[in-house]
C-alpha atoms as a PDB file:
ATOM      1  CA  UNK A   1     -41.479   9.991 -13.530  1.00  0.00           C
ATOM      2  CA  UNK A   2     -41.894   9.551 -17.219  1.00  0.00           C
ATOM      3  CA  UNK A   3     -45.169  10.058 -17.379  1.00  0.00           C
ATOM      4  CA  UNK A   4     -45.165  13.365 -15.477  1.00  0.00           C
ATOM      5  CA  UNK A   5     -42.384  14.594 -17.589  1.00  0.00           C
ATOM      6  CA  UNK A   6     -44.584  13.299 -20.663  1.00  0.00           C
ATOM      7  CA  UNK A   7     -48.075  14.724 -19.585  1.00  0.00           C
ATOM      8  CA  UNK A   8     -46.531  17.880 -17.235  1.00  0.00           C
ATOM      9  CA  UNK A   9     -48.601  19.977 -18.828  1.00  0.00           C
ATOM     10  CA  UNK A  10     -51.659  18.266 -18.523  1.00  0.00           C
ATOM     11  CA  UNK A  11     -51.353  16.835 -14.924  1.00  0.00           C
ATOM     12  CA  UNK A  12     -49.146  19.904 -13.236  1.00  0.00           C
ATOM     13  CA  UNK A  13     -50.994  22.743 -14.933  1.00  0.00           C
ATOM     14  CA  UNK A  14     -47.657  23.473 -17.111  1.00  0.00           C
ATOM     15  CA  UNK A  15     -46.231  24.176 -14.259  1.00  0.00           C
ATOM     16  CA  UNK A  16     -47.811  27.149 -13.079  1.00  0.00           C
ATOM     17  CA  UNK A  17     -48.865  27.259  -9.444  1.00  0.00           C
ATOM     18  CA  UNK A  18     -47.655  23.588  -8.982  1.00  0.00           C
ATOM     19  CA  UNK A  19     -44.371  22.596  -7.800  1.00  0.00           C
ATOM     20  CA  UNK A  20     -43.724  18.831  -8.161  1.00  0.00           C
ATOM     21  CA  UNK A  21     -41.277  17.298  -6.162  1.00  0.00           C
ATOM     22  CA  UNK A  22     -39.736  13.650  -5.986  1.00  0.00           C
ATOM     23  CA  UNK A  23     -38.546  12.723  -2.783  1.00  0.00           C
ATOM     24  CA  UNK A  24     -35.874   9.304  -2.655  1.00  0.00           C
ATOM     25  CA  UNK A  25     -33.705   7.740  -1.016  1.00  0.00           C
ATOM     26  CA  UNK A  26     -31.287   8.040  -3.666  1.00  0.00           C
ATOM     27  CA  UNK A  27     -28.041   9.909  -2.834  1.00  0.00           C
ATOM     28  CA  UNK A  28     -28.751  13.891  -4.674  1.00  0.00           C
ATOM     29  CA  UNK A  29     -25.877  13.577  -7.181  1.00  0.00           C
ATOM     30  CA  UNK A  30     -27.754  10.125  -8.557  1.00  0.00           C
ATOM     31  CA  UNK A  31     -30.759  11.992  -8.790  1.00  0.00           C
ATOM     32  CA  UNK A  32     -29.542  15.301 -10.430  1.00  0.00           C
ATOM     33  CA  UNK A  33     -27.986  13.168 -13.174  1.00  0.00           C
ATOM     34  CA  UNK A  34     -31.054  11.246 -13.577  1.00  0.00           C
ATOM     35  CA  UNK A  35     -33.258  14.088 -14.083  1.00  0.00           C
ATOM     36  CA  UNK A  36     -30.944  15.563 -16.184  1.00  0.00           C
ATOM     37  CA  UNK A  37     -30.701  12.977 -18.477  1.00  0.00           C
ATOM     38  CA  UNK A  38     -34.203  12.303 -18.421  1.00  0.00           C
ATOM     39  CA  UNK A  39     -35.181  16.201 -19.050  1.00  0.00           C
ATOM     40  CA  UNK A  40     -37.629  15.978 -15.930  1.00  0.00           C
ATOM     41  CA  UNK A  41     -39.488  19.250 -15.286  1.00  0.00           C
ATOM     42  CA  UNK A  42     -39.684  18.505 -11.307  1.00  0.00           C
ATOM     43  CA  UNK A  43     -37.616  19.074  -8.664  1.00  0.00           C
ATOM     44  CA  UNK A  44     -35.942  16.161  -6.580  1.00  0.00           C
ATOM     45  CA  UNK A  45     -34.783  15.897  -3.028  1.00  0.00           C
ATOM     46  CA  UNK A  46     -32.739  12.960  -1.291  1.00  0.00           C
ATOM     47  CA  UNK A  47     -33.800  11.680   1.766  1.00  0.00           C
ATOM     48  CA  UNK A  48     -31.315   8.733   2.698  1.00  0.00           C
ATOM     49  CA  UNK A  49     -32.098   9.021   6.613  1.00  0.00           C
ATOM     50  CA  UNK A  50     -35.382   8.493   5.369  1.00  0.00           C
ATOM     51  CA  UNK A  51     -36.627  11.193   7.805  1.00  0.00           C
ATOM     52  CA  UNK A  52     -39.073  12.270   5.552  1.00  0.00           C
ATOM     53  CA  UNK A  53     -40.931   9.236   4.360  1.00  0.00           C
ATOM     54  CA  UNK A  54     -41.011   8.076   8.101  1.00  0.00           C
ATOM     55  CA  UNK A  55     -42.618  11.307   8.837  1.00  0.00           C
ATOM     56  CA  UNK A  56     -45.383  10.603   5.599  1.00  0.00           C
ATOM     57  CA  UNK A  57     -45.384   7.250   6.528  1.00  0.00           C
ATOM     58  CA  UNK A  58     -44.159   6.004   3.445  1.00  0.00           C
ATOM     59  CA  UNK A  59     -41.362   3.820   4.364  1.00  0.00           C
ATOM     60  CA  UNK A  60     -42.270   0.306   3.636  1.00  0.00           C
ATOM     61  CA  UNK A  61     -41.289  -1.693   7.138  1.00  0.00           C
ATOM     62  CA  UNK A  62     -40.830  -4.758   5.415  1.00  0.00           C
ATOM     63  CA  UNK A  63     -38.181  -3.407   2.566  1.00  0.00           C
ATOM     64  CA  UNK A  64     -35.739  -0.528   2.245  1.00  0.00           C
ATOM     65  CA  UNK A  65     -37.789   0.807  -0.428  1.00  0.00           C
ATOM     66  CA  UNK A  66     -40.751   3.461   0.365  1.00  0.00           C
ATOM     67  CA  UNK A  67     -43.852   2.622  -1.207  1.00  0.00           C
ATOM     68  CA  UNK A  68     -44.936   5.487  -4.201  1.00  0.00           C
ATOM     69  CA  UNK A  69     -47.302   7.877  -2.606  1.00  0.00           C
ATOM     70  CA  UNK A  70     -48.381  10.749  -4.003  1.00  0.00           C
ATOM     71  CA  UNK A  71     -49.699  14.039  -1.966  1.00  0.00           C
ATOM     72  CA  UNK A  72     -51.367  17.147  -3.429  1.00  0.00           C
ATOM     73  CA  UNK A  73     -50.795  20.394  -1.004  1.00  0.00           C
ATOM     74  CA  UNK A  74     -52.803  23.207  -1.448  1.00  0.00           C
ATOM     75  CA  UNK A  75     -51.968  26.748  -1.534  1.00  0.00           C
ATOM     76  CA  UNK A  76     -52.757  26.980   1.836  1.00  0.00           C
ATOM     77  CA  UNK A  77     -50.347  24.345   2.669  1.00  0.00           C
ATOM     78  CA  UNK A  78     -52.353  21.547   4.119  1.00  0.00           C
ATOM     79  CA  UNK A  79     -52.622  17.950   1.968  1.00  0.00           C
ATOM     80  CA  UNK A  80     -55.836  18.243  -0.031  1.00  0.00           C
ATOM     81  CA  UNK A  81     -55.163  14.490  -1.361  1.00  0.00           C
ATOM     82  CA  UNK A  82     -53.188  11.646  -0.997  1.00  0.00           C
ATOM     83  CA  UNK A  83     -52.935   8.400  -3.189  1.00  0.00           C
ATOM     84  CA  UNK A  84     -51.593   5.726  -1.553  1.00  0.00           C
ATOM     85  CA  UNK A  85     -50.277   3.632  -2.740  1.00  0.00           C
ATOM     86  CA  UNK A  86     -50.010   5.565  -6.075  1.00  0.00           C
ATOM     87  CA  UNK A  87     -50.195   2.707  -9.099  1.00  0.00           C
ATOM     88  CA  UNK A  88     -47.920   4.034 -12.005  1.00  0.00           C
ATOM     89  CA  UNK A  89     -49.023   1.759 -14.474  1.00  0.00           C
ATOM     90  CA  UNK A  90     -52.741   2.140 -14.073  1.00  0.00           C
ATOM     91  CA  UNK A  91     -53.920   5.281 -16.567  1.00  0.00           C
ATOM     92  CA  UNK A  92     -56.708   6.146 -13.635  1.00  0.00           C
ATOM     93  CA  UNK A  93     -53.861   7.466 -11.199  1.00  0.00           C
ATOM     94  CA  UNK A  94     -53.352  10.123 -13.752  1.00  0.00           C
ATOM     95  CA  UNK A  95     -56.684  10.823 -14.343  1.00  0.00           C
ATOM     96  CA  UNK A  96     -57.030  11.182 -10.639  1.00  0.00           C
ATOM     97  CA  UNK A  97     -54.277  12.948 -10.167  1.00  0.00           C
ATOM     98  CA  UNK A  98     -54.955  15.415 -12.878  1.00  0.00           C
ATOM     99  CA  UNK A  99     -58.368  15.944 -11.281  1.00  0.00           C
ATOM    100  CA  UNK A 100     -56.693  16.516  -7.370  1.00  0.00           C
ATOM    101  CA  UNK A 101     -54.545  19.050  -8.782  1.00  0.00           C
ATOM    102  CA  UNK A 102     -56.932  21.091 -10.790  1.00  0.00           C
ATOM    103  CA  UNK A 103     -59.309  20.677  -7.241  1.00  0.00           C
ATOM    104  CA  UNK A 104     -56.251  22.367  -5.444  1.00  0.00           C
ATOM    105  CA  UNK A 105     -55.442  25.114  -7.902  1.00  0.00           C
ATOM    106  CA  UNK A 106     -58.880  26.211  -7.254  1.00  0.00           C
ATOM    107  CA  UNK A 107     -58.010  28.002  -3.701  1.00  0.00           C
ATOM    108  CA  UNK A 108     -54.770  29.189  -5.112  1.00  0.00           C
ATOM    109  CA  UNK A 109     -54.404  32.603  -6.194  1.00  0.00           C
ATOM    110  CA  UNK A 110     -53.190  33.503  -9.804  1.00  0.00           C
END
């Protein structure tokens, strides 16, 4: 999360036309502080059912933790890409990334 607070503007288009949103398992009060006190630019929503990442099959079915997996949604609402499993460390993901949003700002009005 870091690393999109560190190169928002370059990956998320400054924020305009992009909402980015971190979805955990984390209870909503842990993860308002956290992004507080990191200064994220995203928004965060809990999921400790795990409804969600059972729905984007990203709960891992060996662990408790859901694997990182990163989808780009167009404007018109359908996932125009999907990294998975998305590799934090590795510079490329960003690249990639940077290149799958730009892709889906393209059929996005101003």
């Amino acid at each position: 999360m870091e690393t999109y607070r560190d190169q928002y503007v370059k990956i998320f288009n400054g924020g305009k036309r992009v909402a980015v949103i971190g979805i955990s398992t984390d209870a909503d009060t842990v993860q308002a502080n956290w992004a507080r006190d990191k200064d994220f630019p995203v928004f965060f929503a809990s999921d400790p059912d795990r409804a969600v990442g059972t729905k984007y099959e990203v709960n891992s079915p060996s662990s408790s933790v859901e694997q990182r997996v990163v989808f780009v949604i167009g404007a018109n609402g359908r996932v125009t890409h999907v990294m998975r499993p998305f590799r934090e460390l590795a510079d490329t993901s960003y690249t990639e990334l940077g290149a799958a949003v730009n892709e889906a700002l393209k059929g996005a009005k101003p």
